[in-house]
Protein backbone atom coordinates (compact mmCIF):
# COMPACT_ATOMS: atom_id res chain seq x y z
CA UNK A 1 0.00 0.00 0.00
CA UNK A 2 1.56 3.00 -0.84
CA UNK A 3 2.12 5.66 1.70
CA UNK A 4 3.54 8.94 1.75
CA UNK A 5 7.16 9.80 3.17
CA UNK A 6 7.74 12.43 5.81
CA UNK A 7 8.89 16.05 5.44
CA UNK A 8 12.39 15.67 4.96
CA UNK A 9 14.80 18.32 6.09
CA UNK A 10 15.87 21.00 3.43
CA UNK A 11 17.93 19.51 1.00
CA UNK A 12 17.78 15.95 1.37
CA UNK A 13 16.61 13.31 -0.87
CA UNK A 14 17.05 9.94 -2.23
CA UNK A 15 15.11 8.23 0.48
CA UNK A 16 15.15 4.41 1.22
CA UNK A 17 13.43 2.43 3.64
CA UNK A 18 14.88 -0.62 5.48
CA UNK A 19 13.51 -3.54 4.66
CA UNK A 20 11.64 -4.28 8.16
CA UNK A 21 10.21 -0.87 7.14
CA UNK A 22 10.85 0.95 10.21
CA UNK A 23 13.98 2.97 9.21
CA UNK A 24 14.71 5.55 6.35
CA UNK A 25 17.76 6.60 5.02
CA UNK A 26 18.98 9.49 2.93
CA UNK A 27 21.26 12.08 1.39
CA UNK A 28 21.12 15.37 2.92
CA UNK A 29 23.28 18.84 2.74
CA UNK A 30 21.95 19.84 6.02
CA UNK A 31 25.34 19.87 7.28
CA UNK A 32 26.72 22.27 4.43
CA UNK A 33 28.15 19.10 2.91
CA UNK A 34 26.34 15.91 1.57
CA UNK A 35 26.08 13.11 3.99
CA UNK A 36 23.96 9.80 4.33
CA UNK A 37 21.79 9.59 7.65
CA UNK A 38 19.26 7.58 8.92
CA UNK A 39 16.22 8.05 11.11
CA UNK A 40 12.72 6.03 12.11
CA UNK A 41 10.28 5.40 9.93
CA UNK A 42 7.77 7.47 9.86
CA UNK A 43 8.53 9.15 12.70
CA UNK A 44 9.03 9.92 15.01
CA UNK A 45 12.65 10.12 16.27
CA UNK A 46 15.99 11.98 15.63
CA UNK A 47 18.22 11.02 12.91
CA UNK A 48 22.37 9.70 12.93
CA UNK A 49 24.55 10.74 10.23
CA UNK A 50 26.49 7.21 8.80
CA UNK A 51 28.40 8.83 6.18
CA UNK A 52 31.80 9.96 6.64
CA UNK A 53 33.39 12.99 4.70
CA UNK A 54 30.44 13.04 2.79
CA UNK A 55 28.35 10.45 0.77
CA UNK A 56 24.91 10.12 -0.84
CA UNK A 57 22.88 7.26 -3.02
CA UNK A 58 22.02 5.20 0.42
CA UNK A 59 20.86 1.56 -0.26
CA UNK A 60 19.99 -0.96 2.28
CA UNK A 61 21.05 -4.44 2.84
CA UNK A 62 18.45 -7.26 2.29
CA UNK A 63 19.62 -8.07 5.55
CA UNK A 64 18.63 -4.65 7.04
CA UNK A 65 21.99 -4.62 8.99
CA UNK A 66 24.31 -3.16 6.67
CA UNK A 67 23.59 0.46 4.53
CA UNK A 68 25.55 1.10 1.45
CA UNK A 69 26.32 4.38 0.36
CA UNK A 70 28.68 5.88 -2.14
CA UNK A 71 31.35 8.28 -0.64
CA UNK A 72 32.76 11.71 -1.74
CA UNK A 73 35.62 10.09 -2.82
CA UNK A 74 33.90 7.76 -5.37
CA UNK A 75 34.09 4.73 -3.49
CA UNK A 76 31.35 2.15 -2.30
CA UNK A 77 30.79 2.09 1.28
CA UNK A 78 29.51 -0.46 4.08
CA UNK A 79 28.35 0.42 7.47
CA UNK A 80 26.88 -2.00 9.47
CA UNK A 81 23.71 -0.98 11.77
CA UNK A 82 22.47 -2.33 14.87
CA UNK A 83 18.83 -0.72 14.92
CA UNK A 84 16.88 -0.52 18.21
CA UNK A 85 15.31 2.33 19.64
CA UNK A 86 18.69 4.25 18.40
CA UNK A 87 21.24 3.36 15.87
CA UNK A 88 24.52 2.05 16.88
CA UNK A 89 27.05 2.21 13.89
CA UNK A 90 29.74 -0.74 13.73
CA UNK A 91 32.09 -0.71 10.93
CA UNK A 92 32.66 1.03 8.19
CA UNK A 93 34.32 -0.88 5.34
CA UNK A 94 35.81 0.68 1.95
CA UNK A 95 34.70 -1.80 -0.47
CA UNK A 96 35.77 -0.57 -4.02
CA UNK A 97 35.80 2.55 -6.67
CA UNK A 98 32.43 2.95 -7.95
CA UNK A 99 33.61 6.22 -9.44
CA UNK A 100 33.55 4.86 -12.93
CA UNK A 101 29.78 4.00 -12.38
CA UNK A 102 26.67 6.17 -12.34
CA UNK A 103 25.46 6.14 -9.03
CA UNK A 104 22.12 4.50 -9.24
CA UNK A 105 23.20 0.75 -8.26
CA UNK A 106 21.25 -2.12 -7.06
CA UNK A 107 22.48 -5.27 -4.63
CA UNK A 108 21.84 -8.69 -4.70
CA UNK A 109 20.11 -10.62 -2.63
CA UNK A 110 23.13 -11.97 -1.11
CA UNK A 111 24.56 -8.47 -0.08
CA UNK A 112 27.76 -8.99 -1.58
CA UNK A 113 27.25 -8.15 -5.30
CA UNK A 114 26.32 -5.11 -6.85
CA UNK A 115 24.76 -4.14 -9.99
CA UNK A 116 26.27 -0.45 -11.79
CA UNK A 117 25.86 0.67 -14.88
CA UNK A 118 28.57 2.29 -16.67
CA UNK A 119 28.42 5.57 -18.77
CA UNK A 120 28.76 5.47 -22.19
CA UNK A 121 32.11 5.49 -23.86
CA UNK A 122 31.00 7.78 -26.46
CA UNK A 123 28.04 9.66 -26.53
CA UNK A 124 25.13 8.31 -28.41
CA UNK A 125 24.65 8.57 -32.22
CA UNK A 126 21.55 10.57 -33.21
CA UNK A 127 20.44 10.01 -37.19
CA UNK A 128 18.27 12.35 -38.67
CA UNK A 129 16.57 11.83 -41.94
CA UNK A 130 15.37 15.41 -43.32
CA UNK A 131 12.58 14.78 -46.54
CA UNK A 132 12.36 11.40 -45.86
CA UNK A 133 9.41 11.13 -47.58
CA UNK A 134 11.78 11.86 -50.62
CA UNK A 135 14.20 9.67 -49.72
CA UNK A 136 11.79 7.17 -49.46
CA UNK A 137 10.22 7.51 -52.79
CA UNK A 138 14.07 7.76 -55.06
CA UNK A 139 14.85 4.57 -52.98
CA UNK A 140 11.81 2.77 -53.87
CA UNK A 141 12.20 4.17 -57.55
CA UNK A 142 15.93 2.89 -57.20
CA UNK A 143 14.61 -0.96 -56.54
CA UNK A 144 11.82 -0.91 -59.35
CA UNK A 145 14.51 -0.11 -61.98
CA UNK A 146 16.99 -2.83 -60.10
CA UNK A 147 14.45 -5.92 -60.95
């Protein structure tokens, strides 16, 4: 059943909920610098910043005791959570550069391997066909005198 998200603070966005559905993280700037924080869901409660020197694009474990986030520095992070009425933060792990990646990602169900897609090498080539209704009828023309 869809249900609508809390006012979140000024700035922040890319919320995710934790898959028992009782937490929600997200990137925020409320700190004049983008970090990753987390806070009950739907309230109410305070929040606890997880990133480190800044991070955004927050994804949770299927567990629900790890978050993921991608760091300032372009790498993928790990922090593991234990959630209760507050959140205690264990360790934080560096796991690899995702800077070659766009930052929308997905994890598997095992919480070990990731999904990225890659930018394009080259940008995209665009065709366009002016009078192709022209075109159209000298090539047809073309294959009638071909036979």
């Amino acid at each position: 059943v869809p249900q609508r998200i809390p006012q979140l603070p000024p700035g922040a966005n890319e919320p995710v909920i934790s898959p028992d559905g009782r937490w929600m993280a997200y990137m925020s700037s409320e700190s004049r610098r983008q970090e990753v924080y987390v806070r009950p869901y739907p309230g109410p409660g305070g929040r606890w910043q997880v990133s480190a020197n800044g991070g955004g694009w927050p994804v949770w474990a299927h567990s629900g005791h790890e978050l993921f986030y991608i760091g300032a520095d372009g790498w993928l992070y790990a922090v593991t959570l234990s959630l209760g009425q507050d959140v205690q933060m264990g360790r934080r792990t560096r796991l690899f550069d995702a800077s070659p990646y766009l930052s929308s990602y997905a994890v598997f169900p095992d919480d070990r391997h990731f999904l990225f897609v890659r930018e394009a090498r080259r940008p995209p080539e665009v065709h366009v066909t002016l009078n192709w209704f022209t075109e159209l009828a000298q090539r047809l023309q073309r294959g009638r005198r071909d036979r």
